[in-house]
Every structure is written in structure tokens, then in C-alpha cells.
PDB file of N, CA and C in Angstrom:
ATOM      1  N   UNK A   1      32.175 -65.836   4.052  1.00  0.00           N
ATOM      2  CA  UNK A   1      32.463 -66.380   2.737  1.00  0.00           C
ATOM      3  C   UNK A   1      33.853 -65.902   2.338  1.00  0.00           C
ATOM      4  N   UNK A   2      34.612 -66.555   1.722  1.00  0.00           N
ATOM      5  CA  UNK A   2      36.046 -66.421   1.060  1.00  0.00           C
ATOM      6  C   UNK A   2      35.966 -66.064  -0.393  1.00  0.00           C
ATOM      7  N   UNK A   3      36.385 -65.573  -0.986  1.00  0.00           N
ATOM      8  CA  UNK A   3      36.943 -65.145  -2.323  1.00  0.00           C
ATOM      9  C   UNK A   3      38.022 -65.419  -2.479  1.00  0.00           C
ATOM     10  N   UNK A   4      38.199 -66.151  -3.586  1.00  0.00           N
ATOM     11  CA  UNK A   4      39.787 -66.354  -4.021  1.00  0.00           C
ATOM     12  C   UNK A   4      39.440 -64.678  -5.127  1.00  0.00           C
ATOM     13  N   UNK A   5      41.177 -64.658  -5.414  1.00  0.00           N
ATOM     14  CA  UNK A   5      41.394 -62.809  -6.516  1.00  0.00           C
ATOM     15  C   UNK A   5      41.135 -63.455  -7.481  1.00  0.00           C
ATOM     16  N   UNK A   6      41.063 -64.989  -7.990  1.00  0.00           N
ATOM     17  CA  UNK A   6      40.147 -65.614  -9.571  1.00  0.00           C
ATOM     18  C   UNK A   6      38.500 -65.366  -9.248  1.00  0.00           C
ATOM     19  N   UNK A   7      38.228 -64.903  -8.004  1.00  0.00           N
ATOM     20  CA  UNK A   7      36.496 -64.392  -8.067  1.00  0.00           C
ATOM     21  C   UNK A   7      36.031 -65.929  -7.520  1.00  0.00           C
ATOM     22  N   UNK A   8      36.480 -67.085  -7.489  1.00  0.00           N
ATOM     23  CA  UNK A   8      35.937 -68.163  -7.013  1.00  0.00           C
ATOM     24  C   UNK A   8      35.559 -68.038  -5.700  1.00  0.00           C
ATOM     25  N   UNK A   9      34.045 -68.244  -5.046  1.00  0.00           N
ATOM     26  CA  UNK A   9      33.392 -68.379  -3.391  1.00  0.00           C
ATOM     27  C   UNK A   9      33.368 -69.643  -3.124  1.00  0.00           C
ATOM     28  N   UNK A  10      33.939 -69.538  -1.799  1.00  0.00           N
ATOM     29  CA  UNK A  10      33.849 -70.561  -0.496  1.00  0.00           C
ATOM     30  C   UNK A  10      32.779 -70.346   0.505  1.00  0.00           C
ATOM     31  N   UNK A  11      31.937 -71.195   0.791  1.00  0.00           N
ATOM     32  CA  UNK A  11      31.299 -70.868   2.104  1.00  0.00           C
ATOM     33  C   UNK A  11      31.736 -72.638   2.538  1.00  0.00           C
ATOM     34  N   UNK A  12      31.456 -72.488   3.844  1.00  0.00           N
ATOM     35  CA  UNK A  12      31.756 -73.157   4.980  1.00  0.00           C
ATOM     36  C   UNK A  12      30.338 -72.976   5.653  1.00  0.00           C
ATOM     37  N   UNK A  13      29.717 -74.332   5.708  1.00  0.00           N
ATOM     38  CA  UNK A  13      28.081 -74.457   6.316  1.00  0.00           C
ATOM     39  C   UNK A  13      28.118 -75.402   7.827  1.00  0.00           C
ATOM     40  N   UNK A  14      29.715 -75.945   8.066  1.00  0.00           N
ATOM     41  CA  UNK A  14      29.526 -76.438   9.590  1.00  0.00           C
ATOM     42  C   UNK A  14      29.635 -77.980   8.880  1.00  0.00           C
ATOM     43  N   UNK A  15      30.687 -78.762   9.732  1.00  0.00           N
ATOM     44  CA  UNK A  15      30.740 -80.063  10.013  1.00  0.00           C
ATOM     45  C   UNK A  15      31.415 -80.096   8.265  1.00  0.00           C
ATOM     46  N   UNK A  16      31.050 -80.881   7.492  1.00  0.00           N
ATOM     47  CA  UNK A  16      31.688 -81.292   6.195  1.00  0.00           C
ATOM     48  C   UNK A  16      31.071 -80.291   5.140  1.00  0.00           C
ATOM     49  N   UNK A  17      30.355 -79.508   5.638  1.00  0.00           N
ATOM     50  CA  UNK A  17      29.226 -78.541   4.181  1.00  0.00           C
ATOM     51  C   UNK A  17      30.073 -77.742   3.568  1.00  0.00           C
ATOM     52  N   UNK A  18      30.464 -77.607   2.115  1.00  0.00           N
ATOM     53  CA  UNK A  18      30.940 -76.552   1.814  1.00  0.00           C
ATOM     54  C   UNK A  18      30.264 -76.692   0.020  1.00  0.00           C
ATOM     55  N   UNK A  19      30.588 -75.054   0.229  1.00  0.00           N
ATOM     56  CA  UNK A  19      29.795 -74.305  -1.372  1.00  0.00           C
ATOM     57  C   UNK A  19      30.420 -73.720  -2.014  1.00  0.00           C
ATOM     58  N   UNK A  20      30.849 -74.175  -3.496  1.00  0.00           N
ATOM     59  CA  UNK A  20      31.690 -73.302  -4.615  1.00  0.00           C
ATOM     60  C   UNK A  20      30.748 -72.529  -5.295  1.00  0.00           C
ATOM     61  N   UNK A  21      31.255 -71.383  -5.670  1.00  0.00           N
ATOM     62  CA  UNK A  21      30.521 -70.826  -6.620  1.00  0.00           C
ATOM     63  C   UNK A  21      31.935 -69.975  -7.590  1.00  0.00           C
ATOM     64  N   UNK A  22      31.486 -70.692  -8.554  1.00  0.00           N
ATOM     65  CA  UNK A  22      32.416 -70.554  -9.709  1.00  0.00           C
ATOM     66  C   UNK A  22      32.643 -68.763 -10.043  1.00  0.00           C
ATOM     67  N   UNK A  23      33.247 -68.404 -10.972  1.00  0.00           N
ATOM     68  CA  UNK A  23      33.220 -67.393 -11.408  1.00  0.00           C
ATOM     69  C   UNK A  23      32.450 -66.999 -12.347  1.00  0.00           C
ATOM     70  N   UNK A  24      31.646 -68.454 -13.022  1.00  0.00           N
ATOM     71  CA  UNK A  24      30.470 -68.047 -14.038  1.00  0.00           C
ATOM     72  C   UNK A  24      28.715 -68.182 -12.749  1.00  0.00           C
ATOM     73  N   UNK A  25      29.190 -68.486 -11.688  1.00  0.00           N
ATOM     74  CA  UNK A  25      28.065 -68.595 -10.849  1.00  0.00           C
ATOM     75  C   UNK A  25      27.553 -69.993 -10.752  1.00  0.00           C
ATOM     76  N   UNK A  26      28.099 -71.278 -11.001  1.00  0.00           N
ATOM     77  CA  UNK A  26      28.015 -72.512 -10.929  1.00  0.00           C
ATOM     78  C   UNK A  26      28.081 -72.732  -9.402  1.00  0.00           C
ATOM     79  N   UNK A  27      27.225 -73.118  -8.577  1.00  0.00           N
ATOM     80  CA  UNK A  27      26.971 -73.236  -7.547  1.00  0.00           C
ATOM     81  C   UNK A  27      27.228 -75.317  -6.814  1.00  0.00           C
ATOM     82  N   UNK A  28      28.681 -75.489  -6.535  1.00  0.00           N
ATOM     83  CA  UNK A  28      28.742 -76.604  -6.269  1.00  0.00           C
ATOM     84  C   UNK A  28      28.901 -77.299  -4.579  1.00  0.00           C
ATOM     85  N   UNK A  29      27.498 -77.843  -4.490  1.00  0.00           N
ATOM     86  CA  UNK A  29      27.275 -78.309  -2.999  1.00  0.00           C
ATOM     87  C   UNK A  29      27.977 -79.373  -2.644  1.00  0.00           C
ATOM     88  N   UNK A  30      28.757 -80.048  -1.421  1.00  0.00           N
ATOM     89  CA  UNK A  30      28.885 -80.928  -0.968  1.00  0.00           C
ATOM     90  C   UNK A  30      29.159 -81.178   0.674  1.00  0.00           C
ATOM     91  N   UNK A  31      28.525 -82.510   0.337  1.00  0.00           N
ATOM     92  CA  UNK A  31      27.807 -83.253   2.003  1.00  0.00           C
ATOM     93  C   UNK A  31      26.745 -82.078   3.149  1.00  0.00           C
ATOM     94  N   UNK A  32      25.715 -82.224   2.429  1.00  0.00           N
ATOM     95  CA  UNK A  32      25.001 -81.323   3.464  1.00  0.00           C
ATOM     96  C   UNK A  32      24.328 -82.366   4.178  1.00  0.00           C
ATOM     97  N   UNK A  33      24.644 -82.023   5.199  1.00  0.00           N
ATOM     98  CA  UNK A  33      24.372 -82.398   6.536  1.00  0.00           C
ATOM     99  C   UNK A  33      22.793 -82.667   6.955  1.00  0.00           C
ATOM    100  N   UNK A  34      22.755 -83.776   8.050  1.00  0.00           N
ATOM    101  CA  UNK A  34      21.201 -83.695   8.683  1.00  0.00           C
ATOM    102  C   UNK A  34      21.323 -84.569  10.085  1.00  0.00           C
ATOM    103  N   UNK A  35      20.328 -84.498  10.749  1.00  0.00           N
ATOM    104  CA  UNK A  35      20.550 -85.269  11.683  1.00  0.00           C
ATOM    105  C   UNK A  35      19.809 -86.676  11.907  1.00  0.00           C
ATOM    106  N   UNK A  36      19.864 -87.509  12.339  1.00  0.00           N
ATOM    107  CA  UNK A  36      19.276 -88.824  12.744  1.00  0.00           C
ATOM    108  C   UNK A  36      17.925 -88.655  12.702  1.00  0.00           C
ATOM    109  N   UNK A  37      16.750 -89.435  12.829  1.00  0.00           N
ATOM    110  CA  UNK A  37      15.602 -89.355  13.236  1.00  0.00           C
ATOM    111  C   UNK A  37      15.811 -89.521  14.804  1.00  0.00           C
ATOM    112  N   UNK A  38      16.468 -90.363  15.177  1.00  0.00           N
ATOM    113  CA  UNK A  38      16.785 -91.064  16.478  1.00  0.00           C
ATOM    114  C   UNK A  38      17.312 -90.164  17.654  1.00  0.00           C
ATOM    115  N   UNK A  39      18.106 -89.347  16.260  1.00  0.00           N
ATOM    116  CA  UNK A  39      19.311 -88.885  17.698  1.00  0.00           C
ATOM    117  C   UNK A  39      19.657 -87.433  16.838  1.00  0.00           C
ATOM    118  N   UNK A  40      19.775 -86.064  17.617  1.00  0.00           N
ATOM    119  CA  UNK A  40      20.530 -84.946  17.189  1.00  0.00           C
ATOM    120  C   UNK A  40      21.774 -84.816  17.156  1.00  0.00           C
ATOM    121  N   UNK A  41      22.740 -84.452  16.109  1.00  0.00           N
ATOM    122  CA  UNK A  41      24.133 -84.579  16.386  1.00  0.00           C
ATOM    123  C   UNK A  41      24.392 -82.772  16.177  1.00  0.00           C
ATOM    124  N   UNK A  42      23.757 -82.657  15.175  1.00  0.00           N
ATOM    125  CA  UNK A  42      23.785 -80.798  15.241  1.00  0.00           C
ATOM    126  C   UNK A  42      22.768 -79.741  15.477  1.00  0.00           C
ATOM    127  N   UNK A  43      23.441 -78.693  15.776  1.00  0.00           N
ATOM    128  CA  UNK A  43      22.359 -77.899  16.386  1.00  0.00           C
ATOM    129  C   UNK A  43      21.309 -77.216  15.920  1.00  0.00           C
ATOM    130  N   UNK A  44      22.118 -77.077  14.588  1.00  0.00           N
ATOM    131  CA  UNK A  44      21.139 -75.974  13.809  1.00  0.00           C
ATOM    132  C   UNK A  44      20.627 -77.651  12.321  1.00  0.00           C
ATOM    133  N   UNK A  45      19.401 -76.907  11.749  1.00  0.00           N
ATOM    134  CA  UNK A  45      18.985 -78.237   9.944  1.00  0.00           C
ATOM    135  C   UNK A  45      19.922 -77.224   9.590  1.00  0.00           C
ATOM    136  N   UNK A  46      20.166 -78.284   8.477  1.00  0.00           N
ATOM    137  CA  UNK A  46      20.932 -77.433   7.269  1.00  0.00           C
ATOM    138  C   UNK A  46      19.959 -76.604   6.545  1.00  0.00           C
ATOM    139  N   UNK A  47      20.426 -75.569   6.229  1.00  0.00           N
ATOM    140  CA  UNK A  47      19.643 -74.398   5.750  1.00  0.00           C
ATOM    141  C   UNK A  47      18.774 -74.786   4.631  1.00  0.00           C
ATOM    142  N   UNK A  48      17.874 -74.575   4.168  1.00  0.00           N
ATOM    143  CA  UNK A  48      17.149 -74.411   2.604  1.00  0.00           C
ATOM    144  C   UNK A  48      18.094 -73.534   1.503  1.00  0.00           C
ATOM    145  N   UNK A  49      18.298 -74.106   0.443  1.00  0.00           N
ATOM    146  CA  UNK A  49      19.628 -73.495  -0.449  1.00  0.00           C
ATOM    147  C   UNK A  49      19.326 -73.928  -1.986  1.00  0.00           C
ATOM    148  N   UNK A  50      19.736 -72.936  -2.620  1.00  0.00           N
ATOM    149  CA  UNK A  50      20.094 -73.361  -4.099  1.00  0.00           C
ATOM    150  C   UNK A  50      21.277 -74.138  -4.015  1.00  0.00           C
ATOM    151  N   UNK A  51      21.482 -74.972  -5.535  1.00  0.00           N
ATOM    152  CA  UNK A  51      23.017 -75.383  -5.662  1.00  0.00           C
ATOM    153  C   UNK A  51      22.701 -75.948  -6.992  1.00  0.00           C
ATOM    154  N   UNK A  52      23.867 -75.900  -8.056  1.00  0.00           N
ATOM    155  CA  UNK A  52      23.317 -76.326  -9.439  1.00  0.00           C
ATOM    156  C   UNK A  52      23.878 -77.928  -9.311  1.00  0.00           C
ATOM    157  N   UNK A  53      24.934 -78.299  -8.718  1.00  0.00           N
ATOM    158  CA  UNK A  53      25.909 -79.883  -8.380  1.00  0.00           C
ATOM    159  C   UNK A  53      25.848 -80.104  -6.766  1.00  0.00           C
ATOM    160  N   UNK A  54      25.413 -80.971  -6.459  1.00  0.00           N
ATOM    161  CA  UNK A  54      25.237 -81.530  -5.293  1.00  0.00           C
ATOM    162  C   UNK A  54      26.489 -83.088  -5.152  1.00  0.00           C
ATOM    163  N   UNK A  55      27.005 -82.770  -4.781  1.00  0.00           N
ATOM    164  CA  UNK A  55      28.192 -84.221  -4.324  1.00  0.00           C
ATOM    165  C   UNK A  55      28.218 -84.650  -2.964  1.00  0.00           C
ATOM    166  N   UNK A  56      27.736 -85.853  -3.113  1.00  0.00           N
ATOM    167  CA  UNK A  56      27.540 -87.140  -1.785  1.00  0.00           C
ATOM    168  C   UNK A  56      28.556 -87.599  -1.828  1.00  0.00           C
ATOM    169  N   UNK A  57      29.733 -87.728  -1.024  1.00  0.00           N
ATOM    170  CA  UNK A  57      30.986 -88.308  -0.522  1.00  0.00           C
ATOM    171  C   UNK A  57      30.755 -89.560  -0.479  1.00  0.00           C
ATOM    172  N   UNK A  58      29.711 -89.953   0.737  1.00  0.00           N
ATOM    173  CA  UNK A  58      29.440 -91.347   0.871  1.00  0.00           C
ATOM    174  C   UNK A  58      28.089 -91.148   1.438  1.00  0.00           C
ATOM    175  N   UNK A  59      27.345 -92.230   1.674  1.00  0.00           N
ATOM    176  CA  UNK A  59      25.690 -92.019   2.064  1.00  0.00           C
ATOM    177  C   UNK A  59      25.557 -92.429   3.600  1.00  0.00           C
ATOM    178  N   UNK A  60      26.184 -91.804   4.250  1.00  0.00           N
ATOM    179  CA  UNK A  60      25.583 -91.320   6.060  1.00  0.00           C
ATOM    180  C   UNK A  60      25.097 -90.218   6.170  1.00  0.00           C
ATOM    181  N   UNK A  61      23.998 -89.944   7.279  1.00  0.00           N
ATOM    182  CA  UNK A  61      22.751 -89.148   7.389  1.00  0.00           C
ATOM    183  C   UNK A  61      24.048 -87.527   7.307  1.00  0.00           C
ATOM    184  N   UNK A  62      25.153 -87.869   8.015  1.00  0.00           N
ATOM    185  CA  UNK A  62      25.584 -86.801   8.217  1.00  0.00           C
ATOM    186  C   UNK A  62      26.412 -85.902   6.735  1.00  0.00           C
ATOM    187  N   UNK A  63      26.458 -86.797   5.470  1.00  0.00           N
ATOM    188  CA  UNK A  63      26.629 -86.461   4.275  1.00  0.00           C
ATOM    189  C   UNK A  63      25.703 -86.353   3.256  1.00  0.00           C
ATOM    190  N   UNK A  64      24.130 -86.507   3.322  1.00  0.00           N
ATOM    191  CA  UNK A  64      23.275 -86.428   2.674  1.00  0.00           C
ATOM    192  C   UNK A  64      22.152 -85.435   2.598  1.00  0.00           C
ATOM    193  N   UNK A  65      22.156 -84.905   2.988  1.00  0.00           N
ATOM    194  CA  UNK A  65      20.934 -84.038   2.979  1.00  0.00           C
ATOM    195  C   UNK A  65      20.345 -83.159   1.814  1.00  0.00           C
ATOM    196  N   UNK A  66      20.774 -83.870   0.844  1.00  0.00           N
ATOM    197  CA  UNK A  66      20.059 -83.200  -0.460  1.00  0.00           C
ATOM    198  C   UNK A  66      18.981 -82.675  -0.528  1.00  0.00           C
ATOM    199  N   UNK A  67      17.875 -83.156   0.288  1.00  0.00           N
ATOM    200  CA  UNK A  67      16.279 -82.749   0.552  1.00  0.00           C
ATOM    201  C   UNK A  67      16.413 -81.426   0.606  1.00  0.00           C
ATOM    202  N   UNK A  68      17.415 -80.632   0.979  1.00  0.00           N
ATOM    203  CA  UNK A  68      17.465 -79.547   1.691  1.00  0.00           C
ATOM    204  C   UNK A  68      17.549 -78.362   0.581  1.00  0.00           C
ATOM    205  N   UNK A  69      18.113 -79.043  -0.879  1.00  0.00           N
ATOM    206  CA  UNK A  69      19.050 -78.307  -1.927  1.00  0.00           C
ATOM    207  C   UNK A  69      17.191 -78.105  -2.685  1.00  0.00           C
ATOM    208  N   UNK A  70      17.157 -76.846  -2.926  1.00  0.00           N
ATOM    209  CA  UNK A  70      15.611 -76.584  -4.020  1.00  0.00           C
ATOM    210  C   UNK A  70      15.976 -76.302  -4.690  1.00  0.00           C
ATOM    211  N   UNK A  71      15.147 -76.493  -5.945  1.00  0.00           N
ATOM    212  CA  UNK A  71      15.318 -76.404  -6.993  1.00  0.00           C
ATOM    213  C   UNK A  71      15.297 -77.883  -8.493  1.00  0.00           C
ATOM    214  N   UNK A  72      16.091 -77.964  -9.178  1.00  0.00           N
ATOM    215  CA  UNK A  72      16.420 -79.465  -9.622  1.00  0.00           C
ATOM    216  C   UNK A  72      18.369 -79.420  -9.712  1.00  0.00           C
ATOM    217  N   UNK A  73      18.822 -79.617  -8.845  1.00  0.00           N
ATOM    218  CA  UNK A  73      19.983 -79.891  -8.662  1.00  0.00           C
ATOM    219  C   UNK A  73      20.569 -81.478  -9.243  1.00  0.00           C
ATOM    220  N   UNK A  74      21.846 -81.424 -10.066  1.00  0.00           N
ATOM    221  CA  UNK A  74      22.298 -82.471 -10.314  1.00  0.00           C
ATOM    222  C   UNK A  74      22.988 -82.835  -8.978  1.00  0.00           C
ATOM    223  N   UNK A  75      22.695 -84.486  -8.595  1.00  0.00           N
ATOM    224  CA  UNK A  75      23.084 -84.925  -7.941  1.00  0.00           C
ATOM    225  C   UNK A  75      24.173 -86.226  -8.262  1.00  0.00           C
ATOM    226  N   UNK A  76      25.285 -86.106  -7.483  1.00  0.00           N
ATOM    227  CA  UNK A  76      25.778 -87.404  -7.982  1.00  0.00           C
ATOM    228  C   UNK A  76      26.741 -88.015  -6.259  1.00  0.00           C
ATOM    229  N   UNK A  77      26.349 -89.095  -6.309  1.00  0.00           N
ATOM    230  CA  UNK A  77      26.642 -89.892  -5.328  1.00  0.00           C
ATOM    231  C   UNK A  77      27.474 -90.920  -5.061  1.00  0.00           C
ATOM    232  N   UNK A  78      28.159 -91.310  -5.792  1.00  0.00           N
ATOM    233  CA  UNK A  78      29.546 -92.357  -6.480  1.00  0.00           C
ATOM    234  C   UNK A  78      30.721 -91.815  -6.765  1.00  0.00           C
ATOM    235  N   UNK A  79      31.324 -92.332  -6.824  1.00  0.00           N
ATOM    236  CA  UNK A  79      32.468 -92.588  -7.468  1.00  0.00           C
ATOM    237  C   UNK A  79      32.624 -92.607  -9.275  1.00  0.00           C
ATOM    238  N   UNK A  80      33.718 -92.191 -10.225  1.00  0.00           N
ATOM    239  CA  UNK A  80      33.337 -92.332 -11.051  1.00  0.00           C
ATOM    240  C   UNK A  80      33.877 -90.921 -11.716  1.00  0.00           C
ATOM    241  N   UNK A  81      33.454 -90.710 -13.173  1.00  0.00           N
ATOM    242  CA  UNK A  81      34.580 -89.807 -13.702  1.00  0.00           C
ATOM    243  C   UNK A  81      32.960 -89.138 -14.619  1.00  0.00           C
ATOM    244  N   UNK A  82      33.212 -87.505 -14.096  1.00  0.00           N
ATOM    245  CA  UNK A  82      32.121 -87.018 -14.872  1.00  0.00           C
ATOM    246  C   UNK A  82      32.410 -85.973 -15.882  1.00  0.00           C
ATOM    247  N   UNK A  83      31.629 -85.653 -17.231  1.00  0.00           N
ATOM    248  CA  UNK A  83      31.912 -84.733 -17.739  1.00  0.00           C
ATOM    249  C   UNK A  83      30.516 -83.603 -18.245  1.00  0.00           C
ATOM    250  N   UNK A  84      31.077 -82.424 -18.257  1.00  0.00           N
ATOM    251  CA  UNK A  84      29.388 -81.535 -18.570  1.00  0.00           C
ATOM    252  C   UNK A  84      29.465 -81.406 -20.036  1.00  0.00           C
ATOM    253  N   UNK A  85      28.036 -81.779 -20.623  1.00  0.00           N
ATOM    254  CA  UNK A  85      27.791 -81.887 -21.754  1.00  0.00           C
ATOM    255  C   UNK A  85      28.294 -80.703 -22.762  1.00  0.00           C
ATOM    256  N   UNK A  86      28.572 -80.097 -23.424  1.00  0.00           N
ATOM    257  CA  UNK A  86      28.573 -78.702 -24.239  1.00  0.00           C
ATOM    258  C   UNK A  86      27.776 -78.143 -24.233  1.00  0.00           C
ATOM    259  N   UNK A  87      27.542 -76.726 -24.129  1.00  0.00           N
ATOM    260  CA  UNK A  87      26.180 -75.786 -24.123  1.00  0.00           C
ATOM    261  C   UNK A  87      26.121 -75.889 -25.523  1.00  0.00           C
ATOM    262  N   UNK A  88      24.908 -75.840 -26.402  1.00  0.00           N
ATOM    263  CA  UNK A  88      25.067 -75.178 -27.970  1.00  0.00           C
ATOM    264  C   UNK A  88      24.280 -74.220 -27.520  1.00  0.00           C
TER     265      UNK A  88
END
């Protein structure tokens, strides 16, 4: 795992997977990985994981694997301009 000196984490999960975790602990997933029914392309499933934002690039087996994310993770899969509501 990487640390930026702003406290921001990188992990790197193989092929396109990677995980932010903010400095308030906002946990942001994108493209977790899976393999074919048909056919194996990687070696290892993608792990079982928390993540609070899940981001789908585009929808091939090898960018989707949300199944994998527990918990209730926001997911978003498009294109498109998002904003987080205000805490009160």
C-alpha cells in the first residue's frame, strides 16, 4: 500500500483494481475484477472487501465485480457528474 504525506492510501489489487482511502477513511473502489464463467483470465477471485464508492469504468466481466464489495456500497456505473449530499 502507498501513502501519499496528505495521509491519502493506494492499494493496487492486480489488472485495473485499485483502492483510495481518503484521509477521513472514505474507501473508494474501482473495476474489481472477475473472471468469465467460460474461461479464467486471472489467477487469484478478487478478494472479499469493504468499500464505501464502487466505480464501474465500463461493464466487462473484467471491470465488474461488485459482488465481491460487502457491505451496502454506493455503486455507480456511467458516466455523468456526481455530487455527495451534505452530512447534517
Amino acid at each position: 500500500m502507498q501513502q501519499a504525506s496528505s495521509g491519502v492510501q493506494l492499494r493496487y489489487y492486480g489488472h485495473c483494481a485499485f483502492q483510495w482511502t481518503t484521509v477521513q477513511g472514505v474507501r473508494v473502489l474501482v473495476d474489481p475484477y472477475r473472471n468469465r464463467e467460460d474461461r479464467r483470465w486471472f489467477v487469484k477471485e478478487f478478494p472479499l472487501m469493504e468499500s464505501d464508492l464502487v466505480l464501474i469504468t465500463h461493464a466487462h466481466f473484467d471491470h465488474d465485480a461488485f459482488h465481491r464489495v460487502t457491505g451496502e456500497p454506493s455503486i455507480l456505473r456511467g458516466g455523468g457528474s456526481f455530487q455527495r449530499a451534505a452530512q447534517r
